[in-house]
Protein backbone atom coordinates (compact mmCIF):
# COMPACT_ATOMS: atom_id res chain seq x y z
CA UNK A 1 44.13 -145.93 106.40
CA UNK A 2 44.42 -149.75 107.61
CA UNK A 3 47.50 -149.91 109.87
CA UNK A 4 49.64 -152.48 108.76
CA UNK A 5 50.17 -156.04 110.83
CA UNK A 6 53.43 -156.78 112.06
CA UNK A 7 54.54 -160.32 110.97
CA UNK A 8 57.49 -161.77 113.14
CA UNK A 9 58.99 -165.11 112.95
CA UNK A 10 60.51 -166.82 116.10
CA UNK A 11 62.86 -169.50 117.16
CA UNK A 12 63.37 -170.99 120.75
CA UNK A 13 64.71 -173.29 122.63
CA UNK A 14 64.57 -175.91 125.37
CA UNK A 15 67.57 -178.07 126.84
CA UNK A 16 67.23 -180.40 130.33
CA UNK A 17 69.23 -182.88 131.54
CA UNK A 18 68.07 -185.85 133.38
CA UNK A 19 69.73 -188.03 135.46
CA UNK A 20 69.22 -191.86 134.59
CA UNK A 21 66.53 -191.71 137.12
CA UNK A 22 64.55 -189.31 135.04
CA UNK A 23 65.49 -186.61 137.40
CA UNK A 24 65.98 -182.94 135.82
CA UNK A 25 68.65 -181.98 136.98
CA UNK A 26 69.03 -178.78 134.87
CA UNK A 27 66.79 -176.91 132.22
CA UNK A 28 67.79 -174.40 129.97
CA UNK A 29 65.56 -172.53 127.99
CA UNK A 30 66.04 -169.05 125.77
CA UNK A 31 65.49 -166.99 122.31
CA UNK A 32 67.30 -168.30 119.57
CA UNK A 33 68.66 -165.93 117.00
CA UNK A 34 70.38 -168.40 114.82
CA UNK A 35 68.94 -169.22 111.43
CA UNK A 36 71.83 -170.02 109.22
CA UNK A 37 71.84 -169.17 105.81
CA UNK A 38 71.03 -172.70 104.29
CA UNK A 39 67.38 -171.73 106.37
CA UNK A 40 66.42 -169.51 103.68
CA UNK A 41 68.26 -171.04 101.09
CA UNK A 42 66.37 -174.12 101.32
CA UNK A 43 63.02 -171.98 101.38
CA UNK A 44 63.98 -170.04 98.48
CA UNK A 45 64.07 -173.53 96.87
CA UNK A 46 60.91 -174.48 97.76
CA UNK A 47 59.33 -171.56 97.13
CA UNK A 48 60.54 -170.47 93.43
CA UNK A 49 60.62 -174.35 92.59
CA UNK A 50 64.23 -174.00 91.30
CA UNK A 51 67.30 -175.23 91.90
CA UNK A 52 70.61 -173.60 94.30
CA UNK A 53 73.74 -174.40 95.59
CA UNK A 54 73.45 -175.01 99.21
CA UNK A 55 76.73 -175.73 101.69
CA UNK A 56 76.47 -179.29 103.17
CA UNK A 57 77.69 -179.93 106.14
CA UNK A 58 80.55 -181.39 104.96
CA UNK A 59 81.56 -177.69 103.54
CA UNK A 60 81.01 -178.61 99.73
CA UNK A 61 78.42 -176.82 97.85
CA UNK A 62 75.41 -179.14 96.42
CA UNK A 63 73.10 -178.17 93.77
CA UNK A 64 70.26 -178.80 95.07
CA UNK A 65 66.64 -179.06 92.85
CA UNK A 66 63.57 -178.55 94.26
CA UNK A 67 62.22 -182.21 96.26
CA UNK A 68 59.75 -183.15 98.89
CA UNK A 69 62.96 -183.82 101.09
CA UNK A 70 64.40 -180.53 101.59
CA UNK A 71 63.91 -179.12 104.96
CA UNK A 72 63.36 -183.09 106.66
CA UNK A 73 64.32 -183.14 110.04
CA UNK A 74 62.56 -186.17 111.10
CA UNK A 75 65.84 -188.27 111.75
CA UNK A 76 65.07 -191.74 113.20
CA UNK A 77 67.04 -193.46 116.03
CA UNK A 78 70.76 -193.53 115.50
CA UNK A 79 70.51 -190.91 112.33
CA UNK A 80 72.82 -188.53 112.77
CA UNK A 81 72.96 -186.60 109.17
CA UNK A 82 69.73 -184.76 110.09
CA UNK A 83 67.72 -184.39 112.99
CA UNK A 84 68.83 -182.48 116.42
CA UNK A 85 72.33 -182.41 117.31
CA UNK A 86 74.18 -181.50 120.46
CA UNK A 87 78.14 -180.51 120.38
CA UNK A 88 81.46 -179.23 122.28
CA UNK A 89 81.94 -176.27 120.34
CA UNK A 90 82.03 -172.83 121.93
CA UNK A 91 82.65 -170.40 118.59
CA UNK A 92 80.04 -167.80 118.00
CA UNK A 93 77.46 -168.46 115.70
CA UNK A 94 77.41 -166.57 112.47
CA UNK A 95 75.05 -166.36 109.06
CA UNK A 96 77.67 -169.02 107.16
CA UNK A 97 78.05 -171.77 109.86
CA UNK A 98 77.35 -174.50 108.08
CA UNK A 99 77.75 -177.66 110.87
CA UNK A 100 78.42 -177.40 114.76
CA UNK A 101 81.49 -176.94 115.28
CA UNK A 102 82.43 -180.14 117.27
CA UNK A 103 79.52 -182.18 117.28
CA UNK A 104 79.02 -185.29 119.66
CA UNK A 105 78.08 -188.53 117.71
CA UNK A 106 76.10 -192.18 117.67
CA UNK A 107 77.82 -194.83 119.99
CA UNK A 108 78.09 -195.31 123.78
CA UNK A 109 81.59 -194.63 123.80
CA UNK A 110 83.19 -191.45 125.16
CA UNK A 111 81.73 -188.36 123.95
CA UNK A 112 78.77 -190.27 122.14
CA UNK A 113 75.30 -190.48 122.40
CA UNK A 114 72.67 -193.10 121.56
CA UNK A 115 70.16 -190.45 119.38
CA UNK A 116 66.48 -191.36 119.54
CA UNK A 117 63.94 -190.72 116.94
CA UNK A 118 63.22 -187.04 116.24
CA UNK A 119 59.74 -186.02 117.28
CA UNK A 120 56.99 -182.92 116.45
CA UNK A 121 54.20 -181.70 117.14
CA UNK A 122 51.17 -180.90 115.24
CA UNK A 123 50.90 -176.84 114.29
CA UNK A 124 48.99 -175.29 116.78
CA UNK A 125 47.51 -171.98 116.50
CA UNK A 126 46.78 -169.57 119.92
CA UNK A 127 45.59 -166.17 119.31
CA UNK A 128 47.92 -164.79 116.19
CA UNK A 129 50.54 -167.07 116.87
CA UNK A 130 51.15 -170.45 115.34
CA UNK A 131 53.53 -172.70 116.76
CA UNK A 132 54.94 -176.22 116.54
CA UNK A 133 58.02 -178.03 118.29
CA UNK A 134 61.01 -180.36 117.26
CA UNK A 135 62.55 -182.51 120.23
CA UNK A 136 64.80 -184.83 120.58
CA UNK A 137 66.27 -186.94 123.44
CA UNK A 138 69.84 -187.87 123.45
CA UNK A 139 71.01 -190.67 126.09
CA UNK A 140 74.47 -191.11 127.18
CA UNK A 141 75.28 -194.88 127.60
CA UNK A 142 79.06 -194.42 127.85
CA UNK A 143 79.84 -195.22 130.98
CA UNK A 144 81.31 -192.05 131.63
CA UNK A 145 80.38 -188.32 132.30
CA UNK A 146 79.40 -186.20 128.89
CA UNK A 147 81.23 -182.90 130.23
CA UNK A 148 81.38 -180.04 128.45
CA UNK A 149 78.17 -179.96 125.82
CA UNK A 150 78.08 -176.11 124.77
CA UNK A 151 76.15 -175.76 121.40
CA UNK A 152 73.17 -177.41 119.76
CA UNK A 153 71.11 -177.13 116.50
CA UNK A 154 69.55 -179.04 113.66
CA UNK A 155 70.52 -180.59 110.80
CA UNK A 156 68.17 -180.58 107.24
CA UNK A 157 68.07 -182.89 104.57
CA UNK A 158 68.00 -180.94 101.29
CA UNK A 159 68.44 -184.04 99.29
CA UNK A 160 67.61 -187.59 99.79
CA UNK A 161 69.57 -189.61 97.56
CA UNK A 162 72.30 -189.28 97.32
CA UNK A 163 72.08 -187.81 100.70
CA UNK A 164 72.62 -184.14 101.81
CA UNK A 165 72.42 -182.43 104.33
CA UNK A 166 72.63 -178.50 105.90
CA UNK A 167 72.67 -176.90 108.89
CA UNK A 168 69.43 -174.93 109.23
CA UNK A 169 70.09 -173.22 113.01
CA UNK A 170 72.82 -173.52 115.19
CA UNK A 171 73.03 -171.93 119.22
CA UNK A 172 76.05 -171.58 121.50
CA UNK A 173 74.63 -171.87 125.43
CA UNK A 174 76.27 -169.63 127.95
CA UNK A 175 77.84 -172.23 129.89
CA UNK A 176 78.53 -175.90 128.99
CA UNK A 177 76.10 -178.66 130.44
CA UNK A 178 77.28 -182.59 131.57
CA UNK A 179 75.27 -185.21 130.67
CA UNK A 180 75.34 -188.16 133.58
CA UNK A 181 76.00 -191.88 132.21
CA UNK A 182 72.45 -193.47 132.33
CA UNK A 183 71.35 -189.82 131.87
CA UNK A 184 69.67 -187.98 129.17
CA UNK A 185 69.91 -184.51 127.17
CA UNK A 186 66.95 -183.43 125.70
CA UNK A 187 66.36 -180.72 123.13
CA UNK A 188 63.20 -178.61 122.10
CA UNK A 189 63.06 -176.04 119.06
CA UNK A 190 60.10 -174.11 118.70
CA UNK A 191 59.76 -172.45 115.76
CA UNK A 192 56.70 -170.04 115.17
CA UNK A 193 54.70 -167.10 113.75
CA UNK A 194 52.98 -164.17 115.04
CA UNK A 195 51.05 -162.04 113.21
């Protein structure tokens, strides 16, 4: 009797923080376990070709349709609606969180970050595993200290116009991390497969 193959999907992720030197001056990296439940929502949308209601991150329920822009993450410079967020929020992550809790947002004023373009790369396949990377670098041009930065994630677009968006995963870090002025956050999801 063939023995059956064990498939197994995994999340991870990367966070350092450079000074405005380029110096690291920490790196955090662990296991994510945080797939939300617009994740498979979105999938199941894509993959029956129908349509769902899916919880923006606004809160409100869109009916979404099937469209090549479900599941973008790409966000240019200074998007904010989709792409690789960082926040203040320190409340557990569960299946129906459907934004960060306290997220930062675009500016160089207190508490805000200039966002730069999303960036990916290419699937790559080692072994049984197949693997590819979202990362995003978030500069803080305040003039102050960004103190306190506790949970990241990434924001989907499940429609493009008008637009939506949904939280696809969302992860709390065990202690908060400060972000220098002139200094830099940056963020790496890996997503991949193993079969």
């Amino acid at each position: 009797m063939k023995e059956r193959m064990k498939l197994e999907e995994g999340l991870s992720y990367e966070v350092v923080v450079r000074d405005k030197h380029g110096k690291v001056l920490e790196r955090i990296a662990a296991p994510s376990r945080s797939y939300v439940r617009a994740w498979n929502q979105c999938l199941y949308v894509l993959n029956m070709h129908t349509a769902y209601t899916i919880t923006d991150t606004g809160g409100t329920g869109r009916y979404i349709s099937y469209s090549s822009s479900i599941l973008r993450a790409n966000a240019g410079a200074g998007e904010i609606d989709h792409g690789i967020r960082v926040g203040k929020g320190t409340t557990p992550v569960t299946i129906n969180d459907y934004a960060l809790e306290t997220p930062c947002g675009e500016g160089t004023g207190a508490d805000l970050f200039l966002h730069q373009a999303t960036s990916a790369s290419s699937p790559a396949i080692a072994g049984s595993e197949c693997s590819f990377w979202l990362r995003r670098v978030m500069v803080n041009n305040s003039g102050l200290m960004i103190s306190g930065i506790r949970e990241i994630g990434c924001y989907v677009m499940t429609k493009y116009s008008p637009r939506y968006c949904a939280l696809s995963y969302r992860d709390v870090l065990a202690g908060p991390v400060s972000v220098p002025d002139g200094g830099s956050i940056t963020v790496t999801y890996t997503l991949k497969v193993t079969v």
